[in-house]
N, C-alpha and C. Protein backbone atom coordinates (compact mmCIF):
# COMPACT_ATOMS: atom_id res chain seq x y z
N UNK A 1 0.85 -1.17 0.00
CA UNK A 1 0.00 0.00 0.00
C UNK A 1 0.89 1.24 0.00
N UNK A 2 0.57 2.35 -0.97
CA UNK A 2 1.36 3.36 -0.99
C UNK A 2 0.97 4.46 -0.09
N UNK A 3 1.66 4.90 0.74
CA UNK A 3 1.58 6.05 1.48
C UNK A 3 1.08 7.49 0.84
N UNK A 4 0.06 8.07 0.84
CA UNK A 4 -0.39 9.14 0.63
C UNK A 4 0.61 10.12 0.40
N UNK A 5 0.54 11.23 -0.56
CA UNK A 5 1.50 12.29 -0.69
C UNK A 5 0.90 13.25 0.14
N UNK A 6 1.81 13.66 1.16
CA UNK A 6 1.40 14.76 2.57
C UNK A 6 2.61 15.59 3.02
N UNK A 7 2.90 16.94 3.23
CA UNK A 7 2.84 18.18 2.90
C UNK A 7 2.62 18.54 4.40
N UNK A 8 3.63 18.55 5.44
CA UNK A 8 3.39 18.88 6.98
C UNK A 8 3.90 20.53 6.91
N UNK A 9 3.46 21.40 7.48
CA UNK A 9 3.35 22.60 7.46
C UNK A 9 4.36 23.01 8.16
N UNK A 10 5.73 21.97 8.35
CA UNK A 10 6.76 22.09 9.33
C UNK A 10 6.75 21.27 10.34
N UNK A 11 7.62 20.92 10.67
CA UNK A 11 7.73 19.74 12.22
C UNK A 11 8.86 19.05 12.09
N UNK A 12 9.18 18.80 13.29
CA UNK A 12 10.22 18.26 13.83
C UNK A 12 9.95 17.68 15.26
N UNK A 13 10.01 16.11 15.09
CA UNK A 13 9.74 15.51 16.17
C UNK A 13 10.93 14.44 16.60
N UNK A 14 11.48 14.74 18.33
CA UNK A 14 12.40 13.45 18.64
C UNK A 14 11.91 12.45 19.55
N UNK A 15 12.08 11.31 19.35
CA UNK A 15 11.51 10.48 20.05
C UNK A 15 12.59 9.18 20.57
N UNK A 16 12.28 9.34 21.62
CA UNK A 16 13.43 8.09 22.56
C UNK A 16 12.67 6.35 22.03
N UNK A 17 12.83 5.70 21.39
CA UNK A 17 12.79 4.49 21.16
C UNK A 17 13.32 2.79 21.91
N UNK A 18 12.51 1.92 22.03
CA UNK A 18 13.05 0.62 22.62
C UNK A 18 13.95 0.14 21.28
N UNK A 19 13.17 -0.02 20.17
CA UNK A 19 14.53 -1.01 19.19
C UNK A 19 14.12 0.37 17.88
N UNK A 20 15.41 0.69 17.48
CA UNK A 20 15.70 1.69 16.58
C UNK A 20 15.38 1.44 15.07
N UNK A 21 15.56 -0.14 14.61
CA UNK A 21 15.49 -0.74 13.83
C UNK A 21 13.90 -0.78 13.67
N UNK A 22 13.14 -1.24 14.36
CA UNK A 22 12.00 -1.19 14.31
C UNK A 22 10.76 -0.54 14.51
N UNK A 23 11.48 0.79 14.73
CA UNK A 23 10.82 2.17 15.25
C UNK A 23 11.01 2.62 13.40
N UNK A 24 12.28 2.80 13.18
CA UNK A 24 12.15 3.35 11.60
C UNK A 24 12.02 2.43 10.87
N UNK A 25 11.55 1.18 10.48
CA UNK A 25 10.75 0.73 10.14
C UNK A 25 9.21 1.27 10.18
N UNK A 26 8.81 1.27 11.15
CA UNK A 26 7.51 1.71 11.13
C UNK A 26 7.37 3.01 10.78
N UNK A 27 8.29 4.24 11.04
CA UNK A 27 8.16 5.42 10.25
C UNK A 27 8.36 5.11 8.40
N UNK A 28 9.29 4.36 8.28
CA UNK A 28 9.19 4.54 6.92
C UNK A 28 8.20 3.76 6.16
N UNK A 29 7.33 2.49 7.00
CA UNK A 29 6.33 2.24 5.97
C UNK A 29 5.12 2.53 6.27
N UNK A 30 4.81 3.07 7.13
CA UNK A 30 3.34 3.70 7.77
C UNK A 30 3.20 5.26 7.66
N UNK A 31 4.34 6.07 7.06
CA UNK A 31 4.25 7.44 7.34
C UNK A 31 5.41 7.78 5.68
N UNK A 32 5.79 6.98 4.79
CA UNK A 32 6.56 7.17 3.84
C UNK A 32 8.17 8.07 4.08
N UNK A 33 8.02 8.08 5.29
CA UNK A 33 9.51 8.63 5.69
C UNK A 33 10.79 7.71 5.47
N UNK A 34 11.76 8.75 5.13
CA UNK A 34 13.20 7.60 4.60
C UNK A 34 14.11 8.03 5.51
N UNK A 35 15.13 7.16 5.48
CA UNK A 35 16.61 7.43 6.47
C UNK A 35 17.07 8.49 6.09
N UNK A 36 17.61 9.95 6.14
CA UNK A 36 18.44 10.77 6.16
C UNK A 36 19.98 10.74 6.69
N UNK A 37 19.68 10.17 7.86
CA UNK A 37 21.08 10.19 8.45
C UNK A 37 21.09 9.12 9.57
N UNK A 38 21.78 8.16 10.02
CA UNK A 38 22.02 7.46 11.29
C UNK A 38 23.59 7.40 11.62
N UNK A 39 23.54 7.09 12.95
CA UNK A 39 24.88 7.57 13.83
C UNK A 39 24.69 7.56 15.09
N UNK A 40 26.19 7.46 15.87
CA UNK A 40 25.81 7.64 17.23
C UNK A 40 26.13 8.93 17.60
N UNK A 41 25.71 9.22 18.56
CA UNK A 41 25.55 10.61 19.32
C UNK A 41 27.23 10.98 19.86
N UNK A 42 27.44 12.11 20.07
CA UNK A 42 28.73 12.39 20.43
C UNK A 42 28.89 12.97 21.50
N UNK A 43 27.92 13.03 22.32
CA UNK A 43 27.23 13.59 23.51
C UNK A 43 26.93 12.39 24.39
N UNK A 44 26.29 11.47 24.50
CA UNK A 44 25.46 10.62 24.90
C UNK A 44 25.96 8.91 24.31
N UNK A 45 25.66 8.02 25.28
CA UNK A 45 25.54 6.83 24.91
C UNK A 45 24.08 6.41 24.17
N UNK A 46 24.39 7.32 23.25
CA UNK A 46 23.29 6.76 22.21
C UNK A 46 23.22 6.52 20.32
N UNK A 47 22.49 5.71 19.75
CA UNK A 47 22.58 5.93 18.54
C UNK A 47 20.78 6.58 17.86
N UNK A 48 21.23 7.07 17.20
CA UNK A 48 20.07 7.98 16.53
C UNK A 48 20.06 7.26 15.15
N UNK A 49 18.70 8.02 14.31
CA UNK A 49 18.17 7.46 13.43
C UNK A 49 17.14 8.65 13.13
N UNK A 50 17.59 9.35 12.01
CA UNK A 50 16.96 10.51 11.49
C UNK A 50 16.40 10.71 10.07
N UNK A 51 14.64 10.82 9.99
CA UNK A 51 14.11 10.08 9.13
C UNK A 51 13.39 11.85 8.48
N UNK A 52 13.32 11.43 7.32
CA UNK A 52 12.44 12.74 6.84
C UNK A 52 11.67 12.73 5.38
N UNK A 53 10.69 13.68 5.03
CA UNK A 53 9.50 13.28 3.86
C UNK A 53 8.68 14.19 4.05
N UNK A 54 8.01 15.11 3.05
CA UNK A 54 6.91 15.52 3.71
C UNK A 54 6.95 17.06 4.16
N UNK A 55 8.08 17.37 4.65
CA UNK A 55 8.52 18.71 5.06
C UNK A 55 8.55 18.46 6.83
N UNK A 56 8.64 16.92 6.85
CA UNK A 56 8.73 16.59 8.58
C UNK A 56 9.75 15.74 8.74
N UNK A 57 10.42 15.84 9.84
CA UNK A 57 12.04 15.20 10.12
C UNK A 57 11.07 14.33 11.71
N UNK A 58 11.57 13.00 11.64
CA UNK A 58 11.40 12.79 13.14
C UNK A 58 13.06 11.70 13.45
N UNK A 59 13.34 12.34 14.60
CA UNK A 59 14.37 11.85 15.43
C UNK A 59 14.23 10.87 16.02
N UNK A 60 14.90 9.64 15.88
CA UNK A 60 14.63 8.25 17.02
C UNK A 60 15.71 8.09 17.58
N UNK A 61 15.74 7.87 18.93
CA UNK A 61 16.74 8.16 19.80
C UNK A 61 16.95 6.58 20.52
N UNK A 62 17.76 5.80 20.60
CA UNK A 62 18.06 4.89 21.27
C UNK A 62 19.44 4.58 22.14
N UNK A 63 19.09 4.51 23.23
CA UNK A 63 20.13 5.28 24.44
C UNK A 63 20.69 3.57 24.25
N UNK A 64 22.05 3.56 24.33
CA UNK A 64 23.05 2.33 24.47
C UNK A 64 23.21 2.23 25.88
N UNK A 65 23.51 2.89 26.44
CA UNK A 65 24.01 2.43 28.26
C UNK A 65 22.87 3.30 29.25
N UNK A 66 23.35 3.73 30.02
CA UNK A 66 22.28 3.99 30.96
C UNK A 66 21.59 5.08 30.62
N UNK A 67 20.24 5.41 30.75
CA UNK A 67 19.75 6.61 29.89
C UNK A 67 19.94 7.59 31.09
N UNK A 68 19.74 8.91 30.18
CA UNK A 68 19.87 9.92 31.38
C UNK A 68 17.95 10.43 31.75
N UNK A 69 18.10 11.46 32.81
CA UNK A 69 17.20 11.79 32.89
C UNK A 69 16.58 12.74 32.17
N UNK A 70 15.09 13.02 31.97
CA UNK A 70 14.57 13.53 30.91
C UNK A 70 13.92 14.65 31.30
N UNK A 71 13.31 15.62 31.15
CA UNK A 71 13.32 16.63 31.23
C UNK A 71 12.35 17.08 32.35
N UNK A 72 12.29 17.96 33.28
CA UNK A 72 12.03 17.48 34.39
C UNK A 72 11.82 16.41 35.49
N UNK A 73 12.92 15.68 35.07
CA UNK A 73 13.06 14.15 35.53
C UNK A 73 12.48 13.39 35.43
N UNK A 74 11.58 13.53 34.09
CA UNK A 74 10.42 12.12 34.31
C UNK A 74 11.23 11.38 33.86
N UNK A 75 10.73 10.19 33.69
CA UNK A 75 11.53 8.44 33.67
C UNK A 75 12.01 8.13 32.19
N UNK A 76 13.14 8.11 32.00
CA UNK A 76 14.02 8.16 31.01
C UNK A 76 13.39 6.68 29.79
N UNK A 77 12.06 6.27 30.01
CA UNK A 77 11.76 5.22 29.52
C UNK A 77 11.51 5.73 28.46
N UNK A 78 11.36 4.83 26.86
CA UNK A 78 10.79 5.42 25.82
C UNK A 78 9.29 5.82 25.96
N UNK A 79 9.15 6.93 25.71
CA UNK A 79 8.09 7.91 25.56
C UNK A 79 8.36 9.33 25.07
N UNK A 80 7.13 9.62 24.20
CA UNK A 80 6.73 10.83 24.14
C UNK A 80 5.48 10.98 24.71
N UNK A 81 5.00 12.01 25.05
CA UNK A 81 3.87 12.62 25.26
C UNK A 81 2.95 12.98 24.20
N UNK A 82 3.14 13.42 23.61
CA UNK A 82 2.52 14.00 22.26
C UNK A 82 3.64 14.91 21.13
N UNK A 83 3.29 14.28 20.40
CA UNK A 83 3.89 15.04 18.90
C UNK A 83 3.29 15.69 17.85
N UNK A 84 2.98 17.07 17.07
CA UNK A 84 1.91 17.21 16.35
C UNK A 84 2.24 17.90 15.10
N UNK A 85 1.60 17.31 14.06
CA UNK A 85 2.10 18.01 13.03
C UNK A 85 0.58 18.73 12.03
N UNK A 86 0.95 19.47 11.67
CA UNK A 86 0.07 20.05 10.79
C UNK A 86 0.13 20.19 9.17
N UNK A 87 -1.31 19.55 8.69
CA UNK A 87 -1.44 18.95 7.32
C UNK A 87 -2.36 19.97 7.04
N UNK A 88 -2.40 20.25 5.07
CA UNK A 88 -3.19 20.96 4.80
C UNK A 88 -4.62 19.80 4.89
N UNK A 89 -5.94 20.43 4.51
CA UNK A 89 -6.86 19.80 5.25
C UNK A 89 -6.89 18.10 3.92
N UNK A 90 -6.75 18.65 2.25
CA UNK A 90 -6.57 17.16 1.70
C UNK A 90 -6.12 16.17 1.81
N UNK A 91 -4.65 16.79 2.59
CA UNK A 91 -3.75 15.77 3.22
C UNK A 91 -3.95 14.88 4.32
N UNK A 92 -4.70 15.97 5.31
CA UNK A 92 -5.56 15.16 6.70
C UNK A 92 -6.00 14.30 6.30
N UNK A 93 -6.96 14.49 5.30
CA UNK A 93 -7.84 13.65 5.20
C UNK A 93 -7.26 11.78 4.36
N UNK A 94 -6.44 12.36 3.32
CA UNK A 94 -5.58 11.03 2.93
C UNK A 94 -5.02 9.80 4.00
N UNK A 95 -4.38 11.01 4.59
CA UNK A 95 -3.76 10.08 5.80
C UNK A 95 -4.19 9.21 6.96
N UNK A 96 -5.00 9.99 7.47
CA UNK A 96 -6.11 9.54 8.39
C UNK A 96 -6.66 8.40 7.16
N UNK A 97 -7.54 8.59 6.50
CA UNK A 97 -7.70 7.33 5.68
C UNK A 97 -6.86 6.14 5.43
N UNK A 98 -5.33 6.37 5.06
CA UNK A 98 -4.43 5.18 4.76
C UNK A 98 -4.18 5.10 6.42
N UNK A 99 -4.04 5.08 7.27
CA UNK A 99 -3.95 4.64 8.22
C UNK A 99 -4.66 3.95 9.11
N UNK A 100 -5.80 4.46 9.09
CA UNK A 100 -7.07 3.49 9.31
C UNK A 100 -7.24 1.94 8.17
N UNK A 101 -6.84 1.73 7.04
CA UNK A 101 -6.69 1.24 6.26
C UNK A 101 -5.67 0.10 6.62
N UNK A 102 -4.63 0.39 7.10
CA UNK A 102 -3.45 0.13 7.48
C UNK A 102 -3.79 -0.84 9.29
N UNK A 103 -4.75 -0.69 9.11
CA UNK A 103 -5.17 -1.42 11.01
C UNK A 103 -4.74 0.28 12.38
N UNK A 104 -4.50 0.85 11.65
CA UNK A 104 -3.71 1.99 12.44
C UNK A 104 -5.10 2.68 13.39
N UNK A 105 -5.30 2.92 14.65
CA UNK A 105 -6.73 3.21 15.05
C UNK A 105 -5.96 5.08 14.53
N UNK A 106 -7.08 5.77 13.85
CA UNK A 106 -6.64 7.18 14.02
C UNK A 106 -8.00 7.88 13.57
N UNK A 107 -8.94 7.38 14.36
CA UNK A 107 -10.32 8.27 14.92
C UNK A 107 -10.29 10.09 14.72
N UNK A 108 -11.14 10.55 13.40
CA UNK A 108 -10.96 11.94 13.55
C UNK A 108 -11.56 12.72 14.41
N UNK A 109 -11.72 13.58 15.27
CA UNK A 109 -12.84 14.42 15.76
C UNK A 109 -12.14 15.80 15.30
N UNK A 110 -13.13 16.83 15.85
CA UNK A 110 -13.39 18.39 16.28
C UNK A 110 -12.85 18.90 17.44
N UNK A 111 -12.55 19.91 17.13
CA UNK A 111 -11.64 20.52 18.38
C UNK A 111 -12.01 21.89 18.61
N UNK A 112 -13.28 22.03 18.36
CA UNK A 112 -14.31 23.41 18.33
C UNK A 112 -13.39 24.80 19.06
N UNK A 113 -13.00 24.32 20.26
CA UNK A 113 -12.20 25.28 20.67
C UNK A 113 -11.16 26.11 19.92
N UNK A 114 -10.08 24.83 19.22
CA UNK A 114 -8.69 25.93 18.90
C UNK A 114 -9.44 25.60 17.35
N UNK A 115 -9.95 25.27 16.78
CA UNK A 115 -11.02 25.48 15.45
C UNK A 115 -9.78 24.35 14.77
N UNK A 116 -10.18 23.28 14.70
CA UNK A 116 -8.88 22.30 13.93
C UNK A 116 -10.19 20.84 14.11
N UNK A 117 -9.64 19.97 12.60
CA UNK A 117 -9.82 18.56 12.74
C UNK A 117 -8.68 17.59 13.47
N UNK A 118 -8.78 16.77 14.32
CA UNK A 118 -7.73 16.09 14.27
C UNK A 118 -7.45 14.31 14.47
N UNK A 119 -6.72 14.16 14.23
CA UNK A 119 -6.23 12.65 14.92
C UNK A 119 -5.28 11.71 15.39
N UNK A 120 -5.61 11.12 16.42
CA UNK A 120 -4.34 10.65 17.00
C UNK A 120 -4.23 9.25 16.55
N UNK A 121 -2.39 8.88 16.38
CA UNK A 121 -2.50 7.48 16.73
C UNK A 121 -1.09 7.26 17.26
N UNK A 122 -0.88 5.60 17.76
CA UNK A 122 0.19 5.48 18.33
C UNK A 122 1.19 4.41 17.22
N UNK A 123 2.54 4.98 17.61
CA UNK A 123 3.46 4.40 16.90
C UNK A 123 3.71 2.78 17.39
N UNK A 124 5.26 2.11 17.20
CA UNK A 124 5.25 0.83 17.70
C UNK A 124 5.34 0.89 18.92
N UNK A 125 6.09 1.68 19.23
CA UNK A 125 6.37 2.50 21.00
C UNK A 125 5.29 2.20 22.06
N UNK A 126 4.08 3.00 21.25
CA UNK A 126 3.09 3.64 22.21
C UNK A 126 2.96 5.10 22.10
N UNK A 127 4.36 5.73 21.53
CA UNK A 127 3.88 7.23 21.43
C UNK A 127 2.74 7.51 20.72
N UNK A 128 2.58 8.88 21.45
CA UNK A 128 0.97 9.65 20.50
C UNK A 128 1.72 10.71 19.54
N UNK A 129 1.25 10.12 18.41
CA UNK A 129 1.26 11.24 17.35
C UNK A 129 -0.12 11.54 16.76
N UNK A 130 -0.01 13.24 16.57
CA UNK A 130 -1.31 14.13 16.77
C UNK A 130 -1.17 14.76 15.17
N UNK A 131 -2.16 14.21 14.36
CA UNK A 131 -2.19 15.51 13.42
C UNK A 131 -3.58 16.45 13.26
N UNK A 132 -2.67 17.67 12.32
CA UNK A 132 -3.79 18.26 12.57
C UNK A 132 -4.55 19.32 11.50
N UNK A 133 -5.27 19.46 11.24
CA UNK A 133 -6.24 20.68 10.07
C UNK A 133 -7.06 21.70 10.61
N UNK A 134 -6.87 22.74 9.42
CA UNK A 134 -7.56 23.49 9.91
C UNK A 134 -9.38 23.28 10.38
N UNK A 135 -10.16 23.52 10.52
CA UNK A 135 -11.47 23.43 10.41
C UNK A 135 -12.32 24.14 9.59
N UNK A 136 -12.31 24.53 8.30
CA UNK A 136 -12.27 25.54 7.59
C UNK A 136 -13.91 25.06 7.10
């Protein structure tokens, strides 16, 4: 199944990963993102894996020795919280479609408040990735 042609309005997302190999895997066949760059960190006992497509880069981070702590000390386990990118609204709509398609749960609703469509789903991780449209 071919990945929808989608057009993120900018973004940049990093994400701490359990297996690196299989994290970009799943970016590159569920989201059409390709390898840019991999390497280890020169900072950190870690190796990275930097994927991009789309006008969106996401960072996978896989710590080799002991991880450090994360930003206000929450628990250095793989997680994100939320990640969000913004699609024009044809694109929303493609994607959200091939992904649902794909077994991927990514349920659209309304967000009446900040005036946007959106939807979430989770990677192999568990992270939440959020996209999003205008409500026009």
């Amino acid at each position: 199944m071919d990945v929808p042609a989608f057009v993120a309005q900018g973004a940049f997302v990093a994400i701490v990963v359990t297996d690196l190999n299989a994290s970009s895997h799943w970016y590159e066949s569920n989201l059409g993102l390709h390898v840019v760059k991999r390497g280890k960190s020169a900072h950190v006992a870690a190796e990275t894996v930097v994927l991009g497509g789309h006008d969106l880069f996401v960072e996978l981070i896989h710590h080799d020795g002991k991880q450090l702590p994360r930003v206000d000390n929450e628990a250095s386990v793989p997680r994100l919280l939320k990640a969000g990118v913004i699609l024009a609204r044809k694109d929303f709509d493609a994607v959200a479609a091939y992904l649902q398609k794909r077994g991927i749960e990514a349920g659209v609703f309304e967000d009446k408040d900040m005036g946007v469509r959106t939807f979430l789903f989770k990677d192999n991780d568990g992270n939440l990735i959020q996209f999003f449209t205008e409500n026009k």
